[in-house]
Each structure stands twice: as structure tokens, then as C-alpha cells.
C-alpha atoms as a PDB file:
ATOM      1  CA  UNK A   1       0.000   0.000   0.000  1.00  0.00           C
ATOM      2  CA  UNK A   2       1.727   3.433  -1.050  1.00  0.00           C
ATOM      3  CA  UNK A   3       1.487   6.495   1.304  1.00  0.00           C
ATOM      4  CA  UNK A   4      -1.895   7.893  -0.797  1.00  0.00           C
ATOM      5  CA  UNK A   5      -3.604   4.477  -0.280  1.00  0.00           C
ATOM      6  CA  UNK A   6      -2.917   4.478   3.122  1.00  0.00           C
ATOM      7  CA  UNK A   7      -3.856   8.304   3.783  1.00  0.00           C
ATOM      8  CA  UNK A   8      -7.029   7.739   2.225  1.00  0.00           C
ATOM      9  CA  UNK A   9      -7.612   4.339   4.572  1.00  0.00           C
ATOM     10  CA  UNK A  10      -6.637   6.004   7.752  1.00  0.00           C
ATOM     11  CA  UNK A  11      -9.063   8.998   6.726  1.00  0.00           C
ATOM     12  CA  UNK A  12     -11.697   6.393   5.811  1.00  0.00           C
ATOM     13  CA  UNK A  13     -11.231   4.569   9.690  1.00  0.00           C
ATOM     14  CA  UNK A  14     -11.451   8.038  11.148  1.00  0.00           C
ATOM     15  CA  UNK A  15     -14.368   8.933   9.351  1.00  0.00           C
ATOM     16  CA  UNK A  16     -16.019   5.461  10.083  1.00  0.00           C
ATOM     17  CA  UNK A  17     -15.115   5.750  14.211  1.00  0.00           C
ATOM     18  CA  UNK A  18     -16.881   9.224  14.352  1.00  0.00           C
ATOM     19  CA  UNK A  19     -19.603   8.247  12.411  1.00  0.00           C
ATOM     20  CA  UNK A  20     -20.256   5.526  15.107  1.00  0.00           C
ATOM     21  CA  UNK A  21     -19.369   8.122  18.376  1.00  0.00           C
ATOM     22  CA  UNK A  22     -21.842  10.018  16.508  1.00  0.00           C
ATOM     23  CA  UNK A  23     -24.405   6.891  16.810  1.00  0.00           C
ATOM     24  CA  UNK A  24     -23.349   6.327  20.722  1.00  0.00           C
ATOM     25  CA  UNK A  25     -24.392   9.943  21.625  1.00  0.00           C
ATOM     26  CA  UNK A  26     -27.626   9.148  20.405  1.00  0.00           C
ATOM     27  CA  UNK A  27     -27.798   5.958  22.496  1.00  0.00           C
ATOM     28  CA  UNK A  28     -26.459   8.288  25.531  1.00  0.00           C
ATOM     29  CA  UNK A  29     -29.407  11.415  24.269  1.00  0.00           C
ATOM     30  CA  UNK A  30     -31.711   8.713  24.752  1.00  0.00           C
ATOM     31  CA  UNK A  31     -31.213   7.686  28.254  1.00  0.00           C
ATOM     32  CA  UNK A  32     -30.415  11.382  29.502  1.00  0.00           C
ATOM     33  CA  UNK A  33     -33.433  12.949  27.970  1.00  0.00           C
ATOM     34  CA  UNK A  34     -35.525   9.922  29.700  1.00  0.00           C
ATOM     35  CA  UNK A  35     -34.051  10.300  32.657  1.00  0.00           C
ATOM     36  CA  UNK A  36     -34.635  14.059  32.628  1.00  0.00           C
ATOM     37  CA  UNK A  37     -38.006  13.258  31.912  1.00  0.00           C
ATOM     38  CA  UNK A  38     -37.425  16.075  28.402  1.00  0.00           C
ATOM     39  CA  UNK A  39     -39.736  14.456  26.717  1.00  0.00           C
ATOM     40  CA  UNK A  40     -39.538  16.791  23.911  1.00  0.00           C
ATOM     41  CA  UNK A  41     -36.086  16.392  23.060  1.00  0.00           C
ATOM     42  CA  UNK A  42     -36.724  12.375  23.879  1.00  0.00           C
ATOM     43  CA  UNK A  43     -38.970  12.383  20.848  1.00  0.00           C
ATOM     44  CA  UNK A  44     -36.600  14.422  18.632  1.00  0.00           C
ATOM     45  CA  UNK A  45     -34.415  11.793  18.731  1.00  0.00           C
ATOM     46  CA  UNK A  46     -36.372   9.839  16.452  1.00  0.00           C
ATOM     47  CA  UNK A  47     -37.893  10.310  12.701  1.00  0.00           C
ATOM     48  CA  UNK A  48     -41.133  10.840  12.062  1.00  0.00           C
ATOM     49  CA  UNK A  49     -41.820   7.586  10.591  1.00  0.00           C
ATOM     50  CA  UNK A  50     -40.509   5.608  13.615  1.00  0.00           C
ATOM     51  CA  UNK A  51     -41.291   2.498  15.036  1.00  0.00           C
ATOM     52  CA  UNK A  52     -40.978   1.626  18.920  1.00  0.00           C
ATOM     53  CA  UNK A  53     -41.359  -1.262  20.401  1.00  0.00           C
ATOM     54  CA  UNK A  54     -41.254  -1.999  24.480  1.00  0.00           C
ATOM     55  CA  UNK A  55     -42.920  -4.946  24.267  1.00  0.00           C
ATOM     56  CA  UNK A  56     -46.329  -7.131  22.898  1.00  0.00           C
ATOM     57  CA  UNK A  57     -48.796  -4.501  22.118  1.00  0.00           C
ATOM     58  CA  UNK A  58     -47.020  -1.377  23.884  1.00  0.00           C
ATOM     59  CA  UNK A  59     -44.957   0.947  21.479  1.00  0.00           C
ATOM     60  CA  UNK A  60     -45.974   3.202  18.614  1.00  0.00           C
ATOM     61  CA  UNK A  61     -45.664   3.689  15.514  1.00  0.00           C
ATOM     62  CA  UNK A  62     -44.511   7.341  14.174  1.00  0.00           C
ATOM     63  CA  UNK A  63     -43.177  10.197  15.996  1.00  0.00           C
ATOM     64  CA  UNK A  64     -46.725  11.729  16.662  1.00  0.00           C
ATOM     65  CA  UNK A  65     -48.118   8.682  18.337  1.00  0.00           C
ATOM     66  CA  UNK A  66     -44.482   8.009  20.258  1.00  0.00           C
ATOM     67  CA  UNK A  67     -44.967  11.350  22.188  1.00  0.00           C
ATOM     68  CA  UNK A  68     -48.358  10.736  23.366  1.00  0.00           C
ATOM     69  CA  UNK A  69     -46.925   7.382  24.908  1.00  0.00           C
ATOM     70  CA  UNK A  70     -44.478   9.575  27.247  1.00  0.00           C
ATOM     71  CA  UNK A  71     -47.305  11.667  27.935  1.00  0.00           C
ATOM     72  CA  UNK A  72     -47.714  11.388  31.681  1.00  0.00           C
ATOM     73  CA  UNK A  73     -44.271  10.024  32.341  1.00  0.00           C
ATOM     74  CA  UNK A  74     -42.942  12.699  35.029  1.00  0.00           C
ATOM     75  CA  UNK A  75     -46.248  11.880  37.126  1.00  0.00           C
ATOM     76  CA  UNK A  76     -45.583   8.032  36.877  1.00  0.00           C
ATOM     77  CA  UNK A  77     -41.800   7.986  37.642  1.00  0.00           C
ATOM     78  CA  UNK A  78     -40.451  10.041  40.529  1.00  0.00           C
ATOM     79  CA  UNK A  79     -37.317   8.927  38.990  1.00  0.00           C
ATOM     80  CA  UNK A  80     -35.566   6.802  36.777  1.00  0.00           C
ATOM     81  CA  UNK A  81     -32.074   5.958  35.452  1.00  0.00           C
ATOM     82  CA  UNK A  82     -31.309   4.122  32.078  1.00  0.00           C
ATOM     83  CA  UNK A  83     -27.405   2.741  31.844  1.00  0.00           C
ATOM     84  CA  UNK A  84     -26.372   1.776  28.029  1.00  0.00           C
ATOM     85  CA  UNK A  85     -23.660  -0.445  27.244  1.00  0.00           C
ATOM     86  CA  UNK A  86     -21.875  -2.801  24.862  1.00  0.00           C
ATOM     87  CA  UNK A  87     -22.981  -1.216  22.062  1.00  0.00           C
ATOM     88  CA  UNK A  88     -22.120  -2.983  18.837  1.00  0.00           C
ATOM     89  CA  UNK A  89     -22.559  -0.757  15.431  1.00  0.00           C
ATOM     90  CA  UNK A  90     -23.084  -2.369  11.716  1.00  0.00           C
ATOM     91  CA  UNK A  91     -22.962   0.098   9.230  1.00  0.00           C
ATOM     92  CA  UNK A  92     -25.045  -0.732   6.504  1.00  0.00           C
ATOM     93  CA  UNK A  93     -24.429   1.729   4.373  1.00  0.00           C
ATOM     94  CA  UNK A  94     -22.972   5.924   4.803  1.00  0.00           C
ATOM     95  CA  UNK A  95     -26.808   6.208   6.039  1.00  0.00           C
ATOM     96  CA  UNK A  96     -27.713   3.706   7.925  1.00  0.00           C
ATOM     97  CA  UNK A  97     -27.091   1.798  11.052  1.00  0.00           C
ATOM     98  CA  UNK A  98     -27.952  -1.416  12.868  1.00  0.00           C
ATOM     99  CA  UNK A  99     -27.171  -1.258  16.561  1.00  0.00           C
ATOM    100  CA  UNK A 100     -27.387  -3.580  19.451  1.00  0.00           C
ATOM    101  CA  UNK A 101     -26.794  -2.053  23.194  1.00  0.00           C
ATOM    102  CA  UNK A 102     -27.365  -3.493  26.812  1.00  0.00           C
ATOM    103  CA  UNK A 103     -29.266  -1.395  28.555  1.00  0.00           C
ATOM    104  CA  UNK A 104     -30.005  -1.337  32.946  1.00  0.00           C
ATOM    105  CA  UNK A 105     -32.917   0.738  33.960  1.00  0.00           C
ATOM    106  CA  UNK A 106     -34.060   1.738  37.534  1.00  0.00           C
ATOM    107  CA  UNK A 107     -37.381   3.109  37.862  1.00  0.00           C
ATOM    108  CA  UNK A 108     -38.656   4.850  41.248  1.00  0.00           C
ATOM    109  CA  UNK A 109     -42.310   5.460  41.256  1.00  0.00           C
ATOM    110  CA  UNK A 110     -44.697   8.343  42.321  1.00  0.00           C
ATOM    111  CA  UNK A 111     -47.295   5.387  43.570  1.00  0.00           C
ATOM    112  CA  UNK A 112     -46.770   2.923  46.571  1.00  0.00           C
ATOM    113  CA  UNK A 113     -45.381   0.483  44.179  1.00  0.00           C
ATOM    114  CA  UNK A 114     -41.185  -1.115  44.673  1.00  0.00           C
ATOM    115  CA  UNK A 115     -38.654   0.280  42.685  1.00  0.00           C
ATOM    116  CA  UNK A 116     -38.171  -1.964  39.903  1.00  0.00           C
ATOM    117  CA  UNK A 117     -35.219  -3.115  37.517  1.00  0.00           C
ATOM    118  CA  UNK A 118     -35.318  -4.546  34.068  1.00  0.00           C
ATOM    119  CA  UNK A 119     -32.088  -5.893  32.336  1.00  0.00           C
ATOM    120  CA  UNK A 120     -32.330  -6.049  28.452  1.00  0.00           C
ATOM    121  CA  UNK A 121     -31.284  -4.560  25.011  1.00  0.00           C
ATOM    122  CA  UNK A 122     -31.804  -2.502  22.757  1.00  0.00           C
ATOM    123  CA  UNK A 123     -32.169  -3.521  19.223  1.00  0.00           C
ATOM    124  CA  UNK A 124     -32.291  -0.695  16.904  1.00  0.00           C
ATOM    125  CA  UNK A 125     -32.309   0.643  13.376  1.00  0.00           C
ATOM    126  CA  UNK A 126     -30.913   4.074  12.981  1.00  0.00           C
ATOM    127  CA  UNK A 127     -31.101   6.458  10.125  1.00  0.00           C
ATOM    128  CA  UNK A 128     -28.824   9.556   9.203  1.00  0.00           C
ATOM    129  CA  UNK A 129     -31.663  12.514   8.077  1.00  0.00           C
ATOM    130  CA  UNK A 130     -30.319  16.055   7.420  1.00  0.00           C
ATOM    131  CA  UNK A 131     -27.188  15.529   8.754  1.00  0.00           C
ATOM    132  CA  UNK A 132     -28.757  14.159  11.692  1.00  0.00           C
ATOM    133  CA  UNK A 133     -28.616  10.075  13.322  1.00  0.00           C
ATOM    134  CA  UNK A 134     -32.350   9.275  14.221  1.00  0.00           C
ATOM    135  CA  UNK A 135     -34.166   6.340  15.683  1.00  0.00           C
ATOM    136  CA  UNK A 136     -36.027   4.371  12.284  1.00  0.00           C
ATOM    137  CA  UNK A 137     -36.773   1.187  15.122  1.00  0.00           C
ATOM    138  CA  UNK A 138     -36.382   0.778  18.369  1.00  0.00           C
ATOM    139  CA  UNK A 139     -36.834  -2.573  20.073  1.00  0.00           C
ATOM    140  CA  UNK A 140     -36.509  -3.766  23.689  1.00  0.00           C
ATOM    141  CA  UNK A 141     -36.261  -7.267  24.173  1.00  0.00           C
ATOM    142  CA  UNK A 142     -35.869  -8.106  28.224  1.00  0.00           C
ATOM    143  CA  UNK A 143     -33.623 -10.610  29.746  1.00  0.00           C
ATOM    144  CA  UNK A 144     -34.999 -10.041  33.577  1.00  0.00           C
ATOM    145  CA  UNK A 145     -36.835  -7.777  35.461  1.00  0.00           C
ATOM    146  CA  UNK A 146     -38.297  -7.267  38.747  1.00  0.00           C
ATOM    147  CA  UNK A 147     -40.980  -5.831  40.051  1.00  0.00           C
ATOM    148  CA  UNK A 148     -41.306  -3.954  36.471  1.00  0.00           C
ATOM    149  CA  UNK A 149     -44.659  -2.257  35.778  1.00  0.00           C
ATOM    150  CA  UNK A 150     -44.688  -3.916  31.755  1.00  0.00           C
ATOM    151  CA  UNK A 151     -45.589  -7.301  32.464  1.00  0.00           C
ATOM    152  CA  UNK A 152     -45.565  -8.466  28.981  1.00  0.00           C
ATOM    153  CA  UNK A 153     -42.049  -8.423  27.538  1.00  0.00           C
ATOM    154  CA  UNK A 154     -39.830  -9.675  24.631  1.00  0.00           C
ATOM    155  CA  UNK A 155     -37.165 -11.830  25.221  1.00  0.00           C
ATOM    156  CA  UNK A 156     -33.701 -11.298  24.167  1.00  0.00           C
ATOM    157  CA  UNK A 157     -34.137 -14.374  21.958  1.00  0.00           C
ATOM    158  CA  UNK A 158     -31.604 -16.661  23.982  1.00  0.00           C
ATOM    159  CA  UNK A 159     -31.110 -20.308  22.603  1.00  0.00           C
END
């Protein structure tokens, strides 16, 4: 490989790694903005034509429907805290993303219910708009939980 061919695929890595920090701080917008209970920017971070999936018959479909499932959220959860990790990125193409994360979330609740935990992941599609990495799908498939207020889940598909 001369010096130009290995300029141009050092410049190409580069390019690749902050396309997928790019994709993490999404991940990480996510969680904060849940957290914060900002819905708003929460539902920014997807398109309009999203899908979201938390488990059999609880998600939405498009960004219009998605907000009207967080409505109500701050007066559910006193607090809550969503931890991503292992995040594994396969870019499809300059545009688009598949993305696989582990996520731990705490939930503390306004009504005399236990805190509960869930252990899972994130399975999602994500699509570069305008400049701009947005949600496309987002699916959470459940390994455990406990005393979790969804009691229908998907599993993480285990064999």
C-alpha cells in the first residue's frame, strides 16, 4: 500500500469511528433525555416515521403517536435511570445503522409500588436525516426484570 492508499484508509477509519461516536451519543441522548423526563427532546431523537417497540402490544408507531406514549411520564416515575452499554454498530451503508446495546434501567415510582429493575437490550435501526442520526426502530427485548410495571415483555431471543 503506497502512502496515498494508506492516507485515504486512515481517513476512511477516522471517518467510520466518528460516524459511530456520533451513533453512541444518540444511544447516551436517549437515556439522559428519559431520565430528565425532556420528553420533547426524547422524541426528537427519532424520525417521524418511527417504530418503537417496548414490548407485545405497547410501542408506537410514528413520531406523533411516540410522544403521546411519554405523555404522563414525570407523574408516573419520581425517577428513573437508564445505563447503556456494549454497544455494537453495523454500518449498513454511509446512512444507515444497525445497533445492538445493553441497557439497565431503575425506575422509582410516584405510587406505593417497589422500585423496579429490568435488564435487556436494545435492538435498533438508525437512520442519518439532514445531517442528523435518528431512531427508524427501536426494540426492547428483556432478559430479567423485577418488580417492572410492563408485564408483557420480549425476550432477548436466547437459545
Amino acid at each position: 500500500m503506497n502512502q496515498q492508499e494508506t492516507q485515504k484508509s486512515v481517513e476512511a477509519e477516522v471517518a467510520r469511528l466518528a460516524e459511530e461516536k456520533a451513533i453512541e451519543r444518540l444511544l447516551f441522548n436517549y437515556a439522559f433525555h428519559l431520565d430528565m423526563n425532556q420528553t420533547e427532546e426524547l422524541t426528537a431523537l427519532f424520525l417521524e416515521d418511527c417504530e418503537v417497540i417496548y414490548g407485545p402490544g405497547f410501542g408506537a408507531e410514528g413520531r406523533e403517536a411516540y410522544a403521546k406514549t411519554l405523555e404522563g411520564v414525570g407523574s408516573f416515575f419520581k425517577a428513573t435511570s437508564h445505563h447503556v452499554s456494549n454497544i455494537v454498530i453495523d454500518l449498513k451503508s454511509p446512512d444507515e445503522a444497525h445497533v445492538r446495546s445493553v441497557v439497565y434501567a431503575w425506575h422509582r415510582y410516584n405510587r406505593d409500588m417497589p422500585d423496579s429493575h429490568l435488564w435487556g437490550q436494545y435492538h435498533d435501526i438508525i437512520v442519518r436525516k439532514d445531517g442528523q442520526w435518528r431512531f427508524k426502530r427501536r426494540e426492547l427485548r428483556t432478559t430479567g426484570e423485577k418488580d417492572f410495571h410492563v408485564k408483557k415483555t420480549l425476550p432477548i431471543g436466547r437459545a
